[in-house]
Every structure is written in structure tokens, then in C-alpha cells.
Protein backbone atom coordinates (compact mmCIF):
# COMPACT_ATOMS: atom_id res chain seq x y z
CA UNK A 1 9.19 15.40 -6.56
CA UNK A 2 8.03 14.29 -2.93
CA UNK A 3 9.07 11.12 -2.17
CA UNK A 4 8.43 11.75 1.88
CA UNK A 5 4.65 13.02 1.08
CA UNK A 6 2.80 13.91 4.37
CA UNK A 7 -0.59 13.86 5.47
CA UNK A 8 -2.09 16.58 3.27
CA UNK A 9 -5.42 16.96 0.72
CA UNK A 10 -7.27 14.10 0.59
CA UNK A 11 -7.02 13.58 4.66
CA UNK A 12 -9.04 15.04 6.85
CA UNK A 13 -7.74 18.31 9.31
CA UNK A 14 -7.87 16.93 12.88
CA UNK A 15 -10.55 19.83 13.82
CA UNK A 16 -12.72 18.22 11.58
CA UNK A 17 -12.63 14.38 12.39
CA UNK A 18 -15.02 12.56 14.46
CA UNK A 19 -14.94 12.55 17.95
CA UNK A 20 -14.61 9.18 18.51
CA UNK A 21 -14.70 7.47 22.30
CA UNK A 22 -12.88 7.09 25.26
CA UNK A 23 -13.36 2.78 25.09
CA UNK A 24 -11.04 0.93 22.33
CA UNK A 25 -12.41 -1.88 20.64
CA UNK A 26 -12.21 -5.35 22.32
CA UNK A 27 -10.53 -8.01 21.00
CA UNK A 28 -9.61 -11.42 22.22
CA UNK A 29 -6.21 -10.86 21.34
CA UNK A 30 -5.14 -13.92 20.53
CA UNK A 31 -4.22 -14.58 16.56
CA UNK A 32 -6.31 -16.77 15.34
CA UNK A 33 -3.23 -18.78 12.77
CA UNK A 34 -0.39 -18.67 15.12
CA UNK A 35 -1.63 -18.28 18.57
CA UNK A 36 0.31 -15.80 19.83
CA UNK A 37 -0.76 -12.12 21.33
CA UNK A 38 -2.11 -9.42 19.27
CA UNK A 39 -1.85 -7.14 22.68
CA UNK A 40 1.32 -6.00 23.79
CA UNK A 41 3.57 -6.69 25.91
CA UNK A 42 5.54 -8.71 23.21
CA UNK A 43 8.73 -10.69 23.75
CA UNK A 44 11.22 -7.98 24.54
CA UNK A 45 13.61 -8.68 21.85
CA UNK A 46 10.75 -8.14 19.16
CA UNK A 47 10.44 -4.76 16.79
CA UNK A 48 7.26 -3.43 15.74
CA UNK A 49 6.39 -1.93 12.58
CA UNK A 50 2.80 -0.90 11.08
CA UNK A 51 2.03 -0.68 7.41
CA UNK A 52 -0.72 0.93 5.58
CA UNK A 53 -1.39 -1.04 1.99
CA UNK A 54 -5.00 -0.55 0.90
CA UNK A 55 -7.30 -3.01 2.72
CA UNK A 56 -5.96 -4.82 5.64
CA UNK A 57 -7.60 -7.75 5.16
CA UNK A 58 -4.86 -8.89 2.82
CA UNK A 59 -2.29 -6.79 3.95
CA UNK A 60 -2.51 -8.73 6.81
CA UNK A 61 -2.05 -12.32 5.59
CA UNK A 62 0.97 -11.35 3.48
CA UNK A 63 2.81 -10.44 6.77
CA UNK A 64 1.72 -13.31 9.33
CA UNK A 65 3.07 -15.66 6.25
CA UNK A 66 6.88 -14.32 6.58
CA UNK A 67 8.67 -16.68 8.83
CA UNK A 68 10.07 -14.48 11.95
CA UNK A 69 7.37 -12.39 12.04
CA UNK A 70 5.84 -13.18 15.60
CA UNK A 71 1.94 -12.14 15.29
CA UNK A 72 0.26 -9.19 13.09
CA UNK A 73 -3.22 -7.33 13.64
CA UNK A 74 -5.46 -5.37 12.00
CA UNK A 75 -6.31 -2.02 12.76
CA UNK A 76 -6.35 2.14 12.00
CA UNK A 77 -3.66 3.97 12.05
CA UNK A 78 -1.92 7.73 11.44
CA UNK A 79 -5.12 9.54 12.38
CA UNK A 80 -6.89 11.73 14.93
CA UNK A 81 -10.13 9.78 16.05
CA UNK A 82 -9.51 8.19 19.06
CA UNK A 83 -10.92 4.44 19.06
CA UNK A 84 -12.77 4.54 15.85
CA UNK A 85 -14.36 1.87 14.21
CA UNK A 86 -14.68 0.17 11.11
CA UNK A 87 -17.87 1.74 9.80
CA UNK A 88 -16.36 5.21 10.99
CA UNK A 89 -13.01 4.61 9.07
CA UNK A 90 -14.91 3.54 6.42
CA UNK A 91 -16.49 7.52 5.71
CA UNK A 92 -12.51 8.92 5.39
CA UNK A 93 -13.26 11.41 8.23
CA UNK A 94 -11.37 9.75 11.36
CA UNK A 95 -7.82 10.17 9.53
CA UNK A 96 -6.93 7.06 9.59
CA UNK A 97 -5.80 4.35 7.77
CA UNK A 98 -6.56 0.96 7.41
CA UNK A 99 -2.96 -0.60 8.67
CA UNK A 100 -1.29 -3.82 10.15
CA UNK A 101 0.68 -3.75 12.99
CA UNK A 102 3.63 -6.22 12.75
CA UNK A 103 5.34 -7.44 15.18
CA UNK A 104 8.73 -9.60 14.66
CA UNK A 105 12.28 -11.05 15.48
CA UNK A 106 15.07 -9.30 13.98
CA UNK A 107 16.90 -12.49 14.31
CA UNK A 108 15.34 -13.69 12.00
CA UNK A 109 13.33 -11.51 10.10
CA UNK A 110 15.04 -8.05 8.83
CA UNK A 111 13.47 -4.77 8.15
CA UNK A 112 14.43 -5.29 4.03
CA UNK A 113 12.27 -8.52 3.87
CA UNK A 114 9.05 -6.88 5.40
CA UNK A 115 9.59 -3.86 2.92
CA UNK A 116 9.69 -6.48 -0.04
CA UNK A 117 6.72 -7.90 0.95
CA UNK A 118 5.16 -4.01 1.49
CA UNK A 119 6.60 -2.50 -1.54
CA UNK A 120 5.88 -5.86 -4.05
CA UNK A 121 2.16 -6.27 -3.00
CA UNK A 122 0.74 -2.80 -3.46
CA UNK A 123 0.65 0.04 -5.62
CA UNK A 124 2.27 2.45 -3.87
CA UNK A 125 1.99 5.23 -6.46
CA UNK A 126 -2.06 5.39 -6.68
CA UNK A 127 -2.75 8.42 -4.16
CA UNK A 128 -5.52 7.73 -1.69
CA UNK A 129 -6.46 4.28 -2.29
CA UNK A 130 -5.94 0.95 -3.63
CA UNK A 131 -7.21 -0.15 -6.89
CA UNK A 132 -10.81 0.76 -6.46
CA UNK A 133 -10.84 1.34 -2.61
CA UNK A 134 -10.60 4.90 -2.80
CA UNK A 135 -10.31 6.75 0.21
CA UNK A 136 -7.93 8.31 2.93
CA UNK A 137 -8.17 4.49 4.73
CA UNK A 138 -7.03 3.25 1.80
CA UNK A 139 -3.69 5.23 1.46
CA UNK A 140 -0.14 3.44 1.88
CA UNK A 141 1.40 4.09 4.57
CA UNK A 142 4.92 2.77 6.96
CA UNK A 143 4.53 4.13 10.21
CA UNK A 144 8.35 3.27 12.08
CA UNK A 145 8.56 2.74 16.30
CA UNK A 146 11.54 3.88 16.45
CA UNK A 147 13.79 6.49 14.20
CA UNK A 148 16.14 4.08 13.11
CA UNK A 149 12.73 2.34 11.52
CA UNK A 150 11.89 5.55 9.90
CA UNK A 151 14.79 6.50 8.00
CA UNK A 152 15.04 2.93 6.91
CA UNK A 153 11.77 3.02 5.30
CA UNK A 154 12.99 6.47 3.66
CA UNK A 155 16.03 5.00 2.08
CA UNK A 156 13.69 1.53 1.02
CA UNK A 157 11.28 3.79 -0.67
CA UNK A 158 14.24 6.16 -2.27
CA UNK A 159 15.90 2.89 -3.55
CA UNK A 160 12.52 1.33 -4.83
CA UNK A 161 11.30 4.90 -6.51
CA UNK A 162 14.47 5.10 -8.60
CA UNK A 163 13.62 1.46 -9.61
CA UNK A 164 10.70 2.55 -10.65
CA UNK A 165 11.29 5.59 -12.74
CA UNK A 166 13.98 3.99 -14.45
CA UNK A 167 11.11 1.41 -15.69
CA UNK A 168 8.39 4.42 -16.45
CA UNK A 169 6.00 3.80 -13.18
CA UNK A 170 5.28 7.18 -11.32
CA UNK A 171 5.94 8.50 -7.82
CA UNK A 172 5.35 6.90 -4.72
CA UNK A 173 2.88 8.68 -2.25
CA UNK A 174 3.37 6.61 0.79
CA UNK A 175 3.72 8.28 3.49
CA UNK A 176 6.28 7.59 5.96
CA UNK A 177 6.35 8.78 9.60
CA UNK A 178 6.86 8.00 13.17
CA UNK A 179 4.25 5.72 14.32
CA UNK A 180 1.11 7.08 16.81
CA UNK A 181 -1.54 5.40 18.05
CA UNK A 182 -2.59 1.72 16.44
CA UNK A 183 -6.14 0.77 17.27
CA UNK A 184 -7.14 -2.77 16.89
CA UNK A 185 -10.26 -3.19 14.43
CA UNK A 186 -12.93 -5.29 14.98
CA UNK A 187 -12.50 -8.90 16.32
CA UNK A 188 -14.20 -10.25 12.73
CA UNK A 189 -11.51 -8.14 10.48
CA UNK A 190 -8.97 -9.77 12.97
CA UNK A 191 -7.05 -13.22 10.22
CA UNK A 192 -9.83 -12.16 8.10
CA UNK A 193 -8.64 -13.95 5.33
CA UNK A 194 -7.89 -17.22 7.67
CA UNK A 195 -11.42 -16.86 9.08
CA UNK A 196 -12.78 -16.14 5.06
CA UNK A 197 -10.63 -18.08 2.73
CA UNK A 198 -12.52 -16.84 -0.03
CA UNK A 199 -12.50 -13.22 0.97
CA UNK A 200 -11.68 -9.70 -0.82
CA UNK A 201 -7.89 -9.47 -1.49
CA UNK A 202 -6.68 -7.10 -3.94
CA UNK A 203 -3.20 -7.93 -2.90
CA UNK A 204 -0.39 -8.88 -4.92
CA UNK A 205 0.37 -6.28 -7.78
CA UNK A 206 3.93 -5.47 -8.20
CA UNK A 207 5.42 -3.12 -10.66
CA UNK A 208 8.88 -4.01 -10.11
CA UNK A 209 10.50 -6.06 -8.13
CA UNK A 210 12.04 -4.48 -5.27
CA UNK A 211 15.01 -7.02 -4.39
């Protein structure tokens, strides 16, 4: 059993992505609910994390929502094209996945709340996609800044897989690693579901809760 799965079939090798572009995507940068910046530099006593949960539209929204956490974005993440974009994500053969960068106060917000929210709104045991987005952009992820953020997420997802075998559900695939390069989708994917009330979300299963 693999409970720290790594990229492997199902994502594409690095000599066979696109090539991508030298320019990233612009964005105004400004969140659209809260105000604050998308674009770092951030506050310097804030942590960043960046989660991969199937379609970051509602990923998104479920982590803007937790009070403490000081802005969010949407974007790609864990891959090898430099600057894709959505359409290019979209054909599984940048590397990436569809992922929201997070960006909060450990004052006030802890590392165990944002995995409730990540583990309780997703399924992480579906390989390569989310309900019926199938796909590499589509896989769950955690990508951690810093070590301490890593084997944090390894221990949340060891304590939330025994939870789940002890209640019949299968093994998780998310992957869990040190985070690389987040590019910032689109402006229009940016609060999609603030901007589109009445949007695609396929957010909110949980198998068990984790806390």
C-alpha cells in the first residue's frame, strides 16, 4: 500500500510535455471577495500551502471561506510546462494540476483545519480525477512550502487513510510533495464561483469525517 504515491502513470514524462512560454499569465491580482493580493509578497507572518482537489473552481471557494485564511488563487501546479494555460492543462500533457494556492495566518488558522476542509470535500481515493473530471489536472494533490508542511500533510493523510479503511473506503492517491512552481490561471477562473454563483462545483463529498 502507497499512501505517499508520486507522480507516476497517468502523468505525463517531462520530455514529453508542452513547451509552454517564457510570459506567465496576467492577472490583476487582486481577489475579487476579500480584496487582498493574489501576488506575493504576502504579510510576512503568513504560510502558504497549495492543494490539488479536482476542479479549482470549487476548491477554491471552500478555502477563501475559512476565517484566517488571508487570500487564495487559482492556478496549475506540480508540473513541467512552464506558464501553461487553461486550454493546455485542460489536454493532461503540461503535468499539471489544477490547484489553489492558499495563503494564511497561523494565528489563526492551523494546518489541521485546512486539511479538514481538503480531506472532507474531495475524494481523495479516485486516481486521476474527480468524479467525472478525469484527467492528470484533475488529480489530488498537497504541495507543502516548507518541510515541516510536508510531513504534516503525510501524517494528516496516514491518520485520515486508517479512518478510512477501518470504514471500507480504499486508498488515498494524493500525492504529497514539496511545492514547485504555482502559476496563476486565467483572470476569469480567478473567485470563479463568486464571479458565477451558479457555476460547476462538484465539491463537497466526504467519506468520513476527518476530525
Amino acid at each position: 500500500m502507497n499512501f505517499f504515491r508520486t507522480k507516476s502513470e497517468g502523468v505525463i514524462a517531462p520530455e514529453d510535455a508542452m513547451p509552454g512560454r517564457e510570459t506567465p499569465v496576467q492577472i490583476s491580482g487582486k481577489h475579487f471577495v476579500n480584496g487582498t493580493s493574489m501576488t506575493a509578497p504576502f504579510p510576512a507572518h503568513m504560510e502558504t500551502i497549495v492543494f490539488g482537489m479536482g476542479c479549482f473552481w470549487g476548491a477554491e471557494r471552500l478555502f477563501w471561506e475559512v476565517p484566517g485564511v488571508f487570500t487564495t488563487a487559482a492556478g496549475y501546479s506540480g508540473g513541467t510546462t512552464p506558464n501553461p494555460t487553461y486550454p493546455e492543462t485542460c489536454t493532461s500533457r503540461t503535468g499539471h494540476t489544477e490547484a489553489v494556492i492558499v495563503v494564511f495566518d497561523p494565528a489563526e488558522v492551523d494546518l489541521e483545519a485546512l486539511f479538514k476542509v481538503f480531506w472532507e470535500n474531495h475524494d481523495p481515493t479516485q486516481y486521476m480525477g474527480q468524479g467525472n473530471d478525469l484527467g492528470s489536472q484533475y488529480r489530488t494533490a498537497i504541495y507543502g512550502t516548507t518541510e515541516a508542511q510536508v510531513e504534516a500533510a503525510r501524517a494528516s493523510l496516514a491518520g485520515y487513510q486508517a479512518k478510512l479503511t477501518e470504514t471500507g473506503f480504499g486508498e488515498i492517491t494524493t500525492e504529497i510533495a514539496e511545492a514547485d512552481e504555482f502559476y496563476y490561471a486565467e483572470e476569469e477562473h480567478q473567485q470563479y464561483l463568486a464571479k458565477n454563483p451558479y457555476g460547476y462545483c462538484n465539491h463537497g463529498f466526504c467519506q468520513v469525517a476527518y476530525s
